[in-house]
PDB file of N, CA and C in Angstrom:
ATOM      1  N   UNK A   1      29.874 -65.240 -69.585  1.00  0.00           N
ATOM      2  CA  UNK A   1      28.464 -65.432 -69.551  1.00  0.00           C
ATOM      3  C   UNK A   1      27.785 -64.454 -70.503  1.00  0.00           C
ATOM      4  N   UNK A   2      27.014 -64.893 -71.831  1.00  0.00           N
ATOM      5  CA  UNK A   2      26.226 -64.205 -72.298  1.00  0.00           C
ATOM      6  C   UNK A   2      24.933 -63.756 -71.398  1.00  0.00           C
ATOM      7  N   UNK A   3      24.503 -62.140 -71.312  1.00  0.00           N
ATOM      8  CA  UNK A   3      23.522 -62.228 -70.978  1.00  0.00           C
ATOM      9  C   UNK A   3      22.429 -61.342 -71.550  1.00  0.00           C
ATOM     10  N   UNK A   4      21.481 -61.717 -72.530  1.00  0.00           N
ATOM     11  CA  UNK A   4      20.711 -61.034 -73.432  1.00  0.00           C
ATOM     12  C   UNK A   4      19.409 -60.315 -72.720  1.00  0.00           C
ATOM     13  N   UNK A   5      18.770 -59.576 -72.934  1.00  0.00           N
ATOM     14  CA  UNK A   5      17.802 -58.872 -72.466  1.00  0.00           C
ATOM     15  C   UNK A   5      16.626 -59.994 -72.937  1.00  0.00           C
ATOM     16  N   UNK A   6      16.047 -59.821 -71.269  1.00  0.00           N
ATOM     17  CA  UNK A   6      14.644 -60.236 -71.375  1.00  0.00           C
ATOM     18  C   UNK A   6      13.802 -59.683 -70.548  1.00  0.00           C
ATOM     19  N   UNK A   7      12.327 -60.111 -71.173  1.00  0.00           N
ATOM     20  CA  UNK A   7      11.017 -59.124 -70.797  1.00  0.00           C
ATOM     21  C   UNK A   7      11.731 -57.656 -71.036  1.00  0.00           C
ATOM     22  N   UNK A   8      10.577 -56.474 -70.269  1.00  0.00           N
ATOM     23  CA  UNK A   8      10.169 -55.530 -70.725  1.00  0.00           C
ATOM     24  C   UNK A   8      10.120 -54.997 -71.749  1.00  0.00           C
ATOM     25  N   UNK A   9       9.691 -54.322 -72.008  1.00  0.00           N
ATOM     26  CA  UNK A   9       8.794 -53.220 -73.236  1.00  0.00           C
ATOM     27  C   UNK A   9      10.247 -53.154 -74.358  1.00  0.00           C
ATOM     28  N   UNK A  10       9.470 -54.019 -75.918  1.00  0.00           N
ATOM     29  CA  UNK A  10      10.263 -54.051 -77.050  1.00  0.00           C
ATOM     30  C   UNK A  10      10.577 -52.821 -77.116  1.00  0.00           C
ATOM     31  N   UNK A  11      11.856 -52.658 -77.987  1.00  0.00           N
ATOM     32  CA  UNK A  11      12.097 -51.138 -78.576  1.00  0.00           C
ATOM     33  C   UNK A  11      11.388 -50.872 -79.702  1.00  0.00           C
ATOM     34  N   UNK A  12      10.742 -49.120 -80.077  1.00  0.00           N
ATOM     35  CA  UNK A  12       9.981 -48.935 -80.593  1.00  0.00           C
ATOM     36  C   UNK A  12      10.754 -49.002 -82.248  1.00  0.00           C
ATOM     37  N   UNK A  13      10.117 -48.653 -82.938  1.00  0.00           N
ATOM     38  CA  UNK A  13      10.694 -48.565 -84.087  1.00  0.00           C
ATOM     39  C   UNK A  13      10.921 -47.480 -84.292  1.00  0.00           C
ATOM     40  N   UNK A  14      11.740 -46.965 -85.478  1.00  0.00           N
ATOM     41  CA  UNK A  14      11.971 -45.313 -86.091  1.00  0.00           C
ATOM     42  C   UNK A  14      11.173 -44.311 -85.713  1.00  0.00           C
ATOM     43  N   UNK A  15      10.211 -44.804 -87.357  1.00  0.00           N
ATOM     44  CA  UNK A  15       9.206 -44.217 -87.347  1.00  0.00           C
ATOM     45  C   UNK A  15       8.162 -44.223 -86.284  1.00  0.00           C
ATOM     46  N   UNK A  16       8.196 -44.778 -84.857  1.00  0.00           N
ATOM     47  CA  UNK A  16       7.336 -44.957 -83.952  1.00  0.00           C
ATOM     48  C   UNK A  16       7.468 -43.760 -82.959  1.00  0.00           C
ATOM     49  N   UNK A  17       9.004 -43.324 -83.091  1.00  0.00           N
ATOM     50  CA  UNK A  17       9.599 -42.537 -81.582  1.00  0.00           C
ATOM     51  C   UNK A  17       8.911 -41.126 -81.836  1.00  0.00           C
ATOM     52  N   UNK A  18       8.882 -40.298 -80.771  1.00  0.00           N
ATOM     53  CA  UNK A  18       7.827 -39.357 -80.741  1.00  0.00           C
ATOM     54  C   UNK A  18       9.605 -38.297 -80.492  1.00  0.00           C
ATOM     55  N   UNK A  19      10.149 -37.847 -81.147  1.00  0.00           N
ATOM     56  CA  UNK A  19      12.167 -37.032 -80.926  1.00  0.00           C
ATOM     57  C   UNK A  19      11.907 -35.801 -81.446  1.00  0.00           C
ATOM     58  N   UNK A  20      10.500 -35.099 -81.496  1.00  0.00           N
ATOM     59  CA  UNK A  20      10.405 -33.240 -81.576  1.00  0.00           C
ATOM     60  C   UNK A  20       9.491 -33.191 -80.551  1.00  0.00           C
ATOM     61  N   UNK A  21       9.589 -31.840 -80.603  1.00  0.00           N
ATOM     62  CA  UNK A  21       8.871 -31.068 -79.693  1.00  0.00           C
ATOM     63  C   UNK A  21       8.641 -29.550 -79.917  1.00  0.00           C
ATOM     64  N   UNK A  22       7.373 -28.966 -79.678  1.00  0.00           N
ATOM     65  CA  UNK A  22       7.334 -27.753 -80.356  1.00  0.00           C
ATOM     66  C   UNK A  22       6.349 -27.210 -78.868  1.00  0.00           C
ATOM     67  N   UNK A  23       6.943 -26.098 -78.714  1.00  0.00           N
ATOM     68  CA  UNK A  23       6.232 -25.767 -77.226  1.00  0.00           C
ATOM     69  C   UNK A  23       5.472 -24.405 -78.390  1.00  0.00           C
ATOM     70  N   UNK A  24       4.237 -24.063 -77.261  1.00  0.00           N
ATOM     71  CA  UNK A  24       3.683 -22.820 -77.726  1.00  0.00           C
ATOM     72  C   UNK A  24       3.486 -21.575 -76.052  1.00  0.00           C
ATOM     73  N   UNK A  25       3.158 -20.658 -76.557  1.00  0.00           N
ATOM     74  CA  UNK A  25       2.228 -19.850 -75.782  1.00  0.00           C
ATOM     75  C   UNK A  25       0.932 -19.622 -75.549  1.00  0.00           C
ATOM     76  N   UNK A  26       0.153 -19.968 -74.712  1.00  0.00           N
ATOM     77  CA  UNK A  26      -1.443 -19.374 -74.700  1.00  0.00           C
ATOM     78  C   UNK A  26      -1.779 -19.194 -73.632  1.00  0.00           C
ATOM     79  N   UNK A  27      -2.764 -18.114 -73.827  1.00  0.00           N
ATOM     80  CA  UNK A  27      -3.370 -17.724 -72.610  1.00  0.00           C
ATOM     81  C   UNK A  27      -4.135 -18.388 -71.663  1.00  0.00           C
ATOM     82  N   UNK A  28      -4.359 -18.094 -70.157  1.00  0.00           N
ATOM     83  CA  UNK A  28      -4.865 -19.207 -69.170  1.00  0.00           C
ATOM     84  C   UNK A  28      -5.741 -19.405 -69.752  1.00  0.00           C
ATOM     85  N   UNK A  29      -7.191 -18.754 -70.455  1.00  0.00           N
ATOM     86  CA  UNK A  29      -7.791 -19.202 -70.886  1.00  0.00           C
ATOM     87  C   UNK A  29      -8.138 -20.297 -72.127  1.00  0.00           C
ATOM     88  N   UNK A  30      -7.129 -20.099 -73.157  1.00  0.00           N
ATOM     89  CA  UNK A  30      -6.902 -20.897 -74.349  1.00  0.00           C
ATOM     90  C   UNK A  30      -6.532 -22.439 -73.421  1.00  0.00           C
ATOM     91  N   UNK A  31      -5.112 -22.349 -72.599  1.00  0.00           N
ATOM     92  CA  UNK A  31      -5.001 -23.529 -71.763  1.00  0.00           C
ATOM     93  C   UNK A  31      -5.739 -24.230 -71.370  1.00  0.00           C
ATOM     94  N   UNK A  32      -6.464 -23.602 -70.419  1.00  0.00           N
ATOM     95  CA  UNK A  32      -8.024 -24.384 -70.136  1.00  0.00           C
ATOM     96  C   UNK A  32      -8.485 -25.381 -70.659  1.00  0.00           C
ATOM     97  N   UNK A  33      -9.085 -24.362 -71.569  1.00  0.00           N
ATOM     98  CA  UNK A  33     -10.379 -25.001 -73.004  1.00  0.00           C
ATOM     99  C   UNK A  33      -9.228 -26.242 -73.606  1.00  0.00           C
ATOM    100  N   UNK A  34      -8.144 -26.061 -73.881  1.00  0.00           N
ATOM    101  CA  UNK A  34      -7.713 -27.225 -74.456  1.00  0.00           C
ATOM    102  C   UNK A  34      -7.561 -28.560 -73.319  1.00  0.00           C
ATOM    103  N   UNK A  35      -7.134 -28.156 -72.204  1.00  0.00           N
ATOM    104  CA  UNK A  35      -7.342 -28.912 -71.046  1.00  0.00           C
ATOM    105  C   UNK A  35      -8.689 -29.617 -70.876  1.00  0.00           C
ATOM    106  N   UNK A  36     -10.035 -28.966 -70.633  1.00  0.00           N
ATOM    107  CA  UNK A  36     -11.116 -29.657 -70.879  1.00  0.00           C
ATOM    108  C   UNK A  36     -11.073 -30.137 -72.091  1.00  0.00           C
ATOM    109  N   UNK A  37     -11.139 -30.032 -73.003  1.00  0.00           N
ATOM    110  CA  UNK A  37     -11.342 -31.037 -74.589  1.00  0.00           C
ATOM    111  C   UNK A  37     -10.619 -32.030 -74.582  1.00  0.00           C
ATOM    112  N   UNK A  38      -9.194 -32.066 -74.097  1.00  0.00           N
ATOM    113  CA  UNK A  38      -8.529 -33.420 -73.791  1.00  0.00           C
ATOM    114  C   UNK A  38      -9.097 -34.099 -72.735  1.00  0.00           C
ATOM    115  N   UNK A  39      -9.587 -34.070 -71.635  1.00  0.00           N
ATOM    116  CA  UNK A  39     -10.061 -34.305 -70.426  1.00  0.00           C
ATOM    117  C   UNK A  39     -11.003 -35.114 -71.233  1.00  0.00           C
ATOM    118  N   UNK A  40     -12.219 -34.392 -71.595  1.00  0.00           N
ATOM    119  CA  UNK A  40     -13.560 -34.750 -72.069  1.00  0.00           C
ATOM    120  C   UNK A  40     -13.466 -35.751 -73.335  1.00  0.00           C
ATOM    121  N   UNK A  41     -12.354 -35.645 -74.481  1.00  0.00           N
ATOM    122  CA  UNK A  41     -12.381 -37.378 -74.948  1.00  0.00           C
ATOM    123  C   UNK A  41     -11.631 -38.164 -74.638  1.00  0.00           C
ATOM    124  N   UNK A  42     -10.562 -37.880 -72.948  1.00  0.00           N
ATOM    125  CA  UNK A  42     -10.236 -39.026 -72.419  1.00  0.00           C
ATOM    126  C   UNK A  42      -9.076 -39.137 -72.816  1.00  0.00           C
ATOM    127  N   UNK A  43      -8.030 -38.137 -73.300  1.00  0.00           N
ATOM    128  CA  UNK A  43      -6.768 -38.378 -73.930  1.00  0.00           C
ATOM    129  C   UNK A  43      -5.610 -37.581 -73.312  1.00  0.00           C
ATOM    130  N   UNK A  44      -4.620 -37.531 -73.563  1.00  0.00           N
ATOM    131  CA  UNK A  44      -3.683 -36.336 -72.507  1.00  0.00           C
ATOM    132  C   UNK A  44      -3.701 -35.097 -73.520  1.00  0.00           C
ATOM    133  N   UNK A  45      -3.344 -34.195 -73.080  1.00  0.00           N
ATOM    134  CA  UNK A  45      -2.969 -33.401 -73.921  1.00  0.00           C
ATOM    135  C   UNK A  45      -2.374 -33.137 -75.151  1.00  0.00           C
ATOM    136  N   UNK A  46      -1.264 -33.756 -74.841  1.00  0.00           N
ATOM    137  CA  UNK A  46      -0.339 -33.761 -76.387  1.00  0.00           C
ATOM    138  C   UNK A  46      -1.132 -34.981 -76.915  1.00  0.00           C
ATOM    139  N   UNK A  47      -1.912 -35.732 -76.847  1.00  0.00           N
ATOM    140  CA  UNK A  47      -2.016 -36.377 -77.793  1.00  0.00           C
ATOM    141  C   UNK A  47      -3.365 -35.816 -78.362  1.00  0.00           C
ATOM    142  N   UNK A  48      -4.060 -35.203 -78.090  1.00  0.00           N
ATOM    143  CA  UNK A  48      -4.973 -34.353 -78.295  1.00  0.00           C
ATOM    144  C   UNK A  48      -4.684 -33.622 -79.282  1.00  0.00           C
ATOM    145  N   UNK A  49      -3.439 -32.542 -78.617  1.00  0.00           N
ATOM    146  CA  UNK A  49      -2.841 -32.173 -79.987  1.00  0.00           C
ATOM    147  C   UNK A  49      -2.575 -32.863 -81.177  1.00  0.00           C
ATOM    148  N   UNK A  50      -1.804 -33.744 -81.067  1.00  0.00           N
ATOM    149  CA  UNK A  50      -1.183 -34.840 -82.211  1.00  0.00           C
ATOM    150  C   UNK A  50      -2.968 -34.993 -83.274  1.00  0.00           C
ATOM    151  N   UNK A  51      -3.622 -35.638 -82.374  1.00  0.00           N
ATOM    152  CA  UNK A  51      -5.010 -35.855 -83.397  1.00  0.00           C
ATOM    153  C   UNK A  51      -5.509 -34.475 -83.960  1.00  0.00           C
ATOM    154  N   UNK A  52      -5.411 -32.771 -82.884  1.00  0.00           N
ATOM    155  CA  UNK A  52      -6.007 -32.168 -84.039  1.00  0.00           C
ATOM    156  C   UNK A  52      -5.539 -31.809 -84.607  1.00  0.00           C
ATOM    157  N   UNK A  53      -3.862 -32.621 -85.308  1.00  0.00           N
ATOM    158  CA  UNK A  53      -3.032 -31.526 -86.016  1.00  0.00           C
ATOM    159  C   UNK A  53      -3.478 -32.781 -87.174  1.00  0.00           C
ATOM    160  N   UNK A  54      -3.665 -33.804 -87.241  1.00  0.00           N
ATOM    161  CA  UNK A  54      -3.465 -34.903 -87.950  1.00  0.00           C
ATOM    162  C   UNK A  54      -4.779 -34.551 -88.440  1.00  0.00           C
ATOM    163  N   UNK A  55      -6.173 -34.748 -88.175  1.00  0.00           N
ATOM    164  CA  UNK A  55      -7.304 -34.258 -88.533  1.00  0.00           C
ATOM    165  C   UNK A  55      -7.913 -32.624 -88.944  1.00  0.00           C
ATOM    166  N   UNK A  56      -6.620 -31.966 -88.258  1.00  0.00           N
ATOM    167  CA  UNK A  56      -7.298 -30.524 -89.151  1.00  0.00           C
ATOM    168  C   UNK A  56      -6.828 -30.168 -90.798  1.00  0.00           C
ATOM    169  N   UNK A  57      -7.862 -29.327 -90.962  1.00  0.00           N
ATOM    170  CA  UNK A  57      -7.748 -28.659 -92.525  1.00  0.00           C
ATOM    171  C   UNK A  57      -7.143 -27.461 -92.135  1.00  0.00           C
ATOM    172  N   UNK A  58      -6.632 -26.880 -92.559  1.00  0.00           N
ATOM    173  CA  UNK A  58      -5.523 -25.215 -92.695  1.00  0.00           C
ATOM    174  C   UNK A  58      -6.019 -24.766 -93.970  1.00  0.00           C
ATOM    175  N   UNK A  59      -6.932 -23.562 -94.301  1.00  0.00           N
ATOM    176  CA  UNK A  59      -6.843 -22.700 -95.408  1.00  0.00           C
ATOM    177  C   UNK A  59      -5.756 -21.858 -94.957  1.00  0.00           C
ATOM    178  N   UNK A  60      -5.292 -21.866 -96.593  1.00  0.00           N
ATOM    179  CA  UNK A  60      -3.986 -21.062 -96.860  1.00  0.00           C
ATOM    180  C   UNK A  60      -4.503 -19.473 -97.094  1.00  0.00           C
ATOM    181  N   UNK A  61      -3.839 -18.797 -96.303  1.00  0.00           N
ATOM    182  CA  UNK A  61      -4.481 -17.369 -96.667  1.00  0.00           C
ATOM    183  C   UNK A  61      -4.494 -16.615 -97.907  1.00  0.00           C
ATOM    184  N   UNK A  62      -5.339 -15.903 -98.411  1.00  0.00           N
ATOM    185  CA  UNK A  62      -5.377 -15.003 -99.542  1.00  0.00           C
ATOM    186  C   UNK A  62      -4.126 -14.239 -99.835  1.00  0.00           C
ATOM    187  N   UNK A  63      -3.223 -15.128-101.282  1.00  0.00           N
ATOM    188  CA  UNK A  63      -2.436 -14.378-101.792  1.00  0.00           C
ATOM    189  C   UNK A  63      -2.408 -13.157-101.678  1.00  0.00           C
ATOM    190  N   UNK A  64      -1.554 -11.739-102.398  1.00  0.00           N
ATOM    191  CA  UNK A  64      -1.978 -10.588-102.342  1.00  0.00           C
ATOM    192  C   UNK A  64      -2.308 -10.795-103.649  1.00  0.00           C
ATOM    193  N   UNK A  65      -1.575 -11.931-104.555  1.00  0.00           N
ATOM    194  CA  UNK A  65      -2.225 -11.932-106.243  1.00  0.00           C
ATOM    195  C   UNK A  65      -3.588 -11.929-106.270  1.00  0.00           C
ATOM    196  N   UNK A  66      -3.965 -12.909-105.810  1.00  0.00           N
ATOM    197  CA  UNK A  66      -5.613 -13.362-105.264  1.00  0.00           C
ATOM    198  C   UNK A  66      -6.514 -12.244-104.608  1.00  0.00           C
ATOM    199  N   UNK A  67      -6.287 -11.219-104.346  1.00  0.00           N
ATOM    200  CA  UNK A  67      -6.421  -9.812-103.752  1.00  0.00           C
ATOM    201  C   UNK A  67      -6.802  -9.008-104.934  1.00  0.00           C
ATOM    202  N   UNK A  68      -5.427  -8.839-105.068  1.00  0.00           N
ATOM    203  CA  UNK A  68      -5.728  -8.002-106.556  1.00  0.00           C
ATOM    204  C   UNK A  68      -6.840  -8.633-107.929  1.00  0.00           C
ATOM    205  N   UNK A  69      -6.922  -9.727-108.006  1.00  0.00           N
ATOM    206  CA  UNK A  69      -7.906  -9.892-108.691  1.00  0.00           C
ATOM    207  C   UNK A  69      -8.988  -9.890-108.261  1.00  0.00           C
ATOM    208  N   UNK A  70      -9.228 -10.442-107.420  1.00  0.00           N
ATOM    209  CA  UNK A  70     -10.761 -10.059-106.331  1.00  0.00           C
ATOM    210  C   UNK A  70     -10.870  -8.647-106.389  1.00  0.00           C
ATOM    211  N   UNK A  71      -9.794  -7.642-105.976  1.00  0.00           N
ATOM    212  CA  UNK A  71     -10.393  -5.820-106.445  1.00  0.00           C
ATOM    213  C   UNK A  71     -10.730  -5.890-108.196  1.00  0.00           C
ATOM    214  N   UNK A  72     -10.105  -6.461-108.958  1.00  0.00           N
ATOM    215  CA  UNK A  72     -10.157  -6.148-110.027  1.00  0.00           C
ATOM    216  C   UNK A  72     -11.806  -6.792-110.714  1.00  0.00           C
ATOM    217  N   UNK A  73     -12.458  -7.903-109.945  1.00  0.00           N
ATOM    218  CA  UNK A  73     -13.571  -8.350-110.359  1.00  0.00           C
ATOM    219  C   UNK A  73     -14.137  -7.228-109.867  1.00  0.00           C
ATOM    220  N   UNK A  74     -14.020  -7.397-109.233  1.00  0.00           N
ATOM    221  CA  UNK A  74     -15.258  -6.136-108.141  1.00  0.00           C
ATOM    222  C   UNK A  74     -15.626  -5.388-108.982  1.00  0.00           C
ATOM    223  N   UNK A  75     -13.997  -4.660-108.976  1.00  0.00           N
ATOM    224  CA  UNK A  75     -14.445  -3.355-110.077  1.00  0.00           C
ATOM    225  C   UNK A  75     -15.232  -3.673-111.526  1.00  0.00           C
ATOM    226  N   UNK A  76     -15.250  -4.994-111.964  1.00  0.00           N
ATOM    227  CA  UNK A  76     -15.682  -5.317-113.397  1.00  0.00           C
ATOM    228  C   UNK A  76     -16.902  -5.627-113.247  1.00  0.00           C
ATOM    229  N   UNK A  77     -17.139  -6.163-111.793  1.00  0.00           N
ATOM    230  CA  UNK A  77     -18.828  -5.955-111.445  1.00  0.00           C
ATOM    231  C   UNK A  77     -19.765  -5.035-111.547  1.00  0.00           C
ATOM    232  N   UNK A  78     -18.832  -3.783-110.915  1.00  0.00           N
ATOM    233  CA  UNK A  78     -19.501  -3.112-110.656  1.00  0.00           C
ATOM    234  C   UNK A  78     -19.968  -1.876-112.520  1.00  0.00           C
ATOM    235  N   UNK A  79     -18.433  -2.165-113.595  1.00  0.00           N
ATOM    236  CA  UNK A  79     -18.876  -1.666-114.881  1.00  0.00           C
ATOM    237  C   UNK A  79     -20.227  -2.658-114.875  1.00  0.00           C
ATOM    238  N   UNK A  80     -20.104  -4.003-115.008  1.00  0.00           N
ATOM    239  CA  UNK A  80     -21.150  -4.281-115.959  1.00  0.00           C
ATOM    240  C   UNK A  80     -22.673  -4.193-115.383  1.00  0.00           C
ATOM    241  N   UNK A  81     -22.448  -3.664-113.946  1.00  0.00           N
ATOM    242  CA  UNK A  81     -24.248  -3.126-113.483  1.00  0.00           C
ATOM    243  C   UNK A  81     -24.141  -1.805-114.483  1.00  0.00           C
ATOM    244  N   UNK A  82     -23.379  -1.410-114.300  1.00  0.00           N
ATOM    245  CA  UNK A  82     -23.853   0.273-115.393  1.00  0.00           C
ATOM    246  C   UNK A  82     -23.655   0.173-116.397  1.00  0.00           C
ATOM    247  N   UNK A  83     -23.317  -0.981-117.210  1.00  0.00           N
ATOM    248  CA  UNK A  83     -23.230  -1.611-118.591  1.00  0.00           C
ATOM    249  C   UNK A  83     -25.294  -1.931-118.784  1.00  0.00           C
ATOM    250  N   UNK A  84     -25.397  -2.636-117.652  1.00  0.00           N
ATOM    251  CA  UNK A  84     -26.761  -3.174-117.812  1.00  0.00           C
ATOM    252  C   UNK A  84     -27.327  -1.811-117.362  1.00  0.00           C
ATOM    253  N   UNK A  85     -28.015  -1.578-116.538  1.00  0.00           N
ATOM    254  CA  UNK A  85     -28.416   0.505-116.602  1.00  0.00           C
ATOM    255  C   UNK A  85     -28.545   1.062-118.135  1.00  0.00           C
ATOM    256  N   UNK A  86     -27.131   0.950-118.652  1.00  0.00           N
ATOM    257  CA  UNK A  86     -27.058   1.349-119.977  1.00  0.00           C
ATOM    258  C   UNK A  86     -27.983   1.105-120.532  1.00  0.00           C
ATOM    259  N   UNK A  87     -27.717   0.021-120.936  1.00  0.00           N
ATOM    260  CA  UNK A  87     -28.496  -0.845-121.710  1.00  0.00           C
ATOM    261  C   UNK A  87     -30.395  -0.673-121.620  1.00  0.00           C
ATOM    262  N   UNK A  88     -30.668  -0.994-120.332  1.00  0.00           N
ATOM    263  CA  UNK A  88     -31.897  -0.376-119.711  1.00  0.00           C
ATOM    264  C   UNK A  88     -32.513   1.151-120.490  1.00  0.00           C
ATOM    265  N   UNK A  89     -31.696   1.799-120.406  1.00  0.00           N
ATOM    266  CA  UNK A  89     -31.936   3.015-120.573  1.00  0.00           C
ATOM    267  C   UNK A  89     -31.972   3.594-121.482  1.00  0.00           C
ATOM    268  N   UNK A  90     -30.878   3.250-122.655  1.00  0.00           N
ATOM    269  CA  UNK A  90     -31.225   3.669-124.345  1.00  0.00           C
ATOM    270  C   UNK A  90     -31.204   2.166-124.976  1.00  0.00           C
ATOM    271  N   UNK A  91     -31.478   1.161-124.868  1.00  0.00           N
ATOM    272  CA  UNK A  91     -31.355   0.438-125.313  1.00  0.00           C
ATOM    273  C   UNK A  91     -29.799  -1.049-125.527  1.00  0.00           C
ATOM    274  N   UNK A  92     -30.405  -2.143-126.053  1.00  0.00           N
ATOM    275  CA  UNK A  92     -29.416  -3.028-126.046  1.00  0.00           C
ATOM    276  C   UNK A  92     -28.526  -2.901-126.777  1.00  0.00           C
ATOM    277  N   UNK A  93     -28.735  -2.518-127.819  1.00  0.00           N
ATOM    278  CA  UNK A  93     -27.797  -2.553-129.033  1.00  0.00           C
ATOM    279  C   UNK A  93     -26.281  -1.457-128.853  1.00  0.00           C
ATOM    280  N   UNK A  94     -26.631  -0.487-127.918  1.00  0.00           N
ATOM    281  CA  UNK A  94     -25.359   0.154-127.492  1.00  0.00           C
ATOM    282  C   UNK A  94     -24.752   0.050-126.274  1.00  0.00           C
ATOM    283  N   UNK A  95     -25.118  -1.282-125.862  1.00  0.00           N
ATOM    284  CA  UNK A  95     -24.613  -1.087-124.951  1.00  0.00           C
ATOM    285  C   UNK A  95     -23.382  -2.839-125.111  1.00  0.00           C
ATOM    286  N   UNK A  96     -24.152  -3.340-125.878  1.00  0.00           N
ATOM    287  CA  UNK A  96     -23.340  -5.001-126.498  1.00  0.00           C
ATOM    288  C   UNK A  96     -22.197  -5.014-126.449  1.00  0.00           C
ATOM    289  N   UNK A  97     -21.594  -4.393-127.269  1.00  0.00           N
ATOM    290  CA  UNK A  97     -20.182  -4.188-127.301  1.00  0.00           C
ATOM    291  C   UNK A  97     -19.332  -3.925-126.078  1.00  0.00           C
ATOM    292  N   UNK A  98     -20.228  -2.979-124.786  1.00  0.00           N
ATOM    293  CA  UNK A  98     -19.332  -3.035-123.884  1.00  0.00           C
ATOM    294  C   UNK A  98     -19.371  -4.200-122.762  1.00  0.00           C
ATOM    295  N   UNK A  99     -20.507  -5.067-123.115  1.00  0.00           N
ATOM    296  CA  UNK A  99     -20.868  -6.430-122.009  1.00  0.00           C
ATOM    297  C   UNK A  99     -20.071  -7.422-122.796  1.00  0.00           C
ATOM    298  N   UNK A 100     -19.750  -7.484-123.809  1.00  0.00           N
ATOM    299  CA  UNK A 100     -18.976  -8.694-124.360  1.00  0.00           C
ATOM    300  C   UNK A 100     -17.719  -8.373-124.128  1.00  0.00           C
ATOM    301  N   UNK A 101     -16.925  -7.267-123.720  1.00  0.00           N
ATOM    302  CA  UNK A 101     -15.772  -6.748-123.451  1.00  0.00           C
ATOM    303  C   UNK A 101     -15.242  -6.940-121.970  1.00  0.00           C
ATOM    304  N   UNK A 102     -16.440  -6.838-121.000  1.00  0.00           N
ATOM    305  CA  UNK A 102     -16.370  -6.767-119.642  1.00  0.00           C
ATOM    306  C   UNK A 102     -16.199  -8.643-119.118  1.00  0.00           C
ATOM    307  N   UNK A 103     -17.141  -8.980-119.926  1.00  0.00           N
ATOM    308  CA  UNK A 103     -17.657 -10.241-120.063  1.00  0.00           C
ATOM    309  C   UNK A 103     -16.499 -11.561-120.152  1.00  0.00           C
ATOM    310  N   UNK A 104     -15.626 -11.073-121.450  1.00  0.00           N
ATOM    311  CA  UNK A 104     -13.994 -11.696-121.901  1.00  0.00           C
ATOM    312  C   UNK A 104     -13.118 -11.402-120.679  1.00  0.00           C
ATOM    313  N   UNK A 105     -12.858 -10.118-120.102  1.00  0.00           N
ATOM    314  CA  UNK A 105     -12.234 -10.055-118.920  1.00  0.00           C
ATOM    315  C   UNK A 105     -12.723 -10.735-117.646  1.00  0.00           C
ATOM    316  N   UNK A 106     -13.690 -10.361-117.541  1.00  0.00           N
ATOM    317  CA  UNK A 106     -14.525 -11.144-116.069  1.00  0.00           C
ATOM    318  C   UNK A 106     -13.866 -12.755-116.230  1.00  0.00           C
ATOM    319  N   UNK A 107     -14.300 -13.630-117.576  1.00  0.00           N
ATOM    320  CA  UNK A 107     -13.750 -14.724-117.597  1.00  0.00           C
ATOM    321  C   UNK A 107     -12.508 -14.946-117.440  1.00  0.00           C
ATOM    322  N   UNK A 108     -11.329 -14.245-118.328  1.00  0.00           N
ATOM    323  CA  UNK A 108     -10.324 -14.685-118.340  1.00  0.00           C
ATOM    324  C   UNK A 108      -9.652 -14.388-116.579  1.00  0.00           C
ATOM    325  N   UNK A 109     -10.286 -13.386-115.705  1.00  0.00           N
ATOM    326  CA  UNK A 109     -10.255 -13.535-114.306  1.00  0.00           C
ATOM    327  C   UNK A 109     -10.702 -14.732-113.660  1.00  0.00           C
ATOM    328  N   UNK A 110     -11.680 -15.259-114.037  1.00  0.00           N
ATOM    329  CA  UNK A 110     -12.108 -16.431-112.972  1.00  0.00           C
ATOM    330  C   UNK A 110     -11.184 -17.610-113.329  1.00  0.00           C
ATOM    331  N   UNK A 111     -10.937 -17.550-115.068  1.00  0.00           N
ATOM    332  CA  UNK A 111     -10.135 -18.837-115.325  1.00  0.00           C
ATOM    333  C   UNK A 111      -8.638 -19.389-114.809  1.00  0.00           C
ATOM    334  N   UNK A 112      -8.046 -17.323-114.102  1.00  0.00           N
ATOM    335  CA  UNK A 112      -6.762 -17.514-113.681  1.00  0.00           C
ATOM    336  C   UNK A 112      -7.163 -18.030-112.059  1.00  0.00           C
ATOM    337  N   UNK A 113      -8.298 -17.291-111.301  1.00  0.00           N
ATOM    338  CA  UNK A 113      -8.141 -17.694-109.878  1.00  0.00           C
ATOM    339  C   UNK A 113      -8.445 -19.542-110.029  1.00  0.00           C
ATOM    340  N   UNK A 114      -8.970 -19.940-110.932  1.00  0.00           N
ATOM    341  CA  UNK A 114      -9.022 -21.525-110.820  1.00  0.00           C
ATOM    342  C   UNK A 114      -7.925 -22.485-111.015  1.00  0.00           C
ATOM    343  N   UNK A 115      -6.672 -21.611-111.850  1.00  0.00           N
ATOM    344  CA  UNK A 115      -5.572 -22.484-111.841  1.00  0.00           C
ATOM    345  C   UNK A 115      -5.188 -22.001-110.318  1.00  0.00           C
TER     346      UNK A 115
END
């Protein structure tokens, strides 16, 4: 006697099966709050999770490269206020040479944090 399966629930596909799992730690309080927010749009928990992992953005934290050039603007900020002072104070013409100098660096800084 052949006897083939019938009714209940098709098998899911591959890509359908839910086969990880990643547990965390948090405090009663963190628990909670995620407990009400699932509660309140009506979903279980893990799937709560699942949507805010699928819908969140993650900034990637500040290189230390990205560091060091951020000190290094700073510091080029802070020449070309006393470049301008300078300038203020005896005049433009001696002070040109050192704002077009500060000026080439400042750029070639912003042009690297944009790649």
């Amino acid at each position: 006697m052949n006897s083939l399966k019938q009714g209940g629930r098709p098998t899911k596909k591959l890509s359908e099966v839910k086969g990880y799992r990643a547990n965390c730690k948090m405090s009663t309080e963190d628990y909670y709050t995620l407990r009400a927010k699932a509660k309140e749009t009506g979903v279980s928990i893990s799937e709560y999770i699942r949507l805010a992992i699928s819908d969140s953005v993650i900034k990637q934290r500040v290189s230390p490269e990205l560091l060091d050039i951020i000190r290094k603007l700073s510091g080029m900020a802070n020449n070309l206020n006393q470049v301008a002072r300078t300038a203020n104070t005896y005049g433009y013409t001696d002070a040109r040479q050192d704002y077009l100098l500060l000026a080439k660096k400042i750029d070639d800084l912003l042009n690297l944090i944009q790649r």
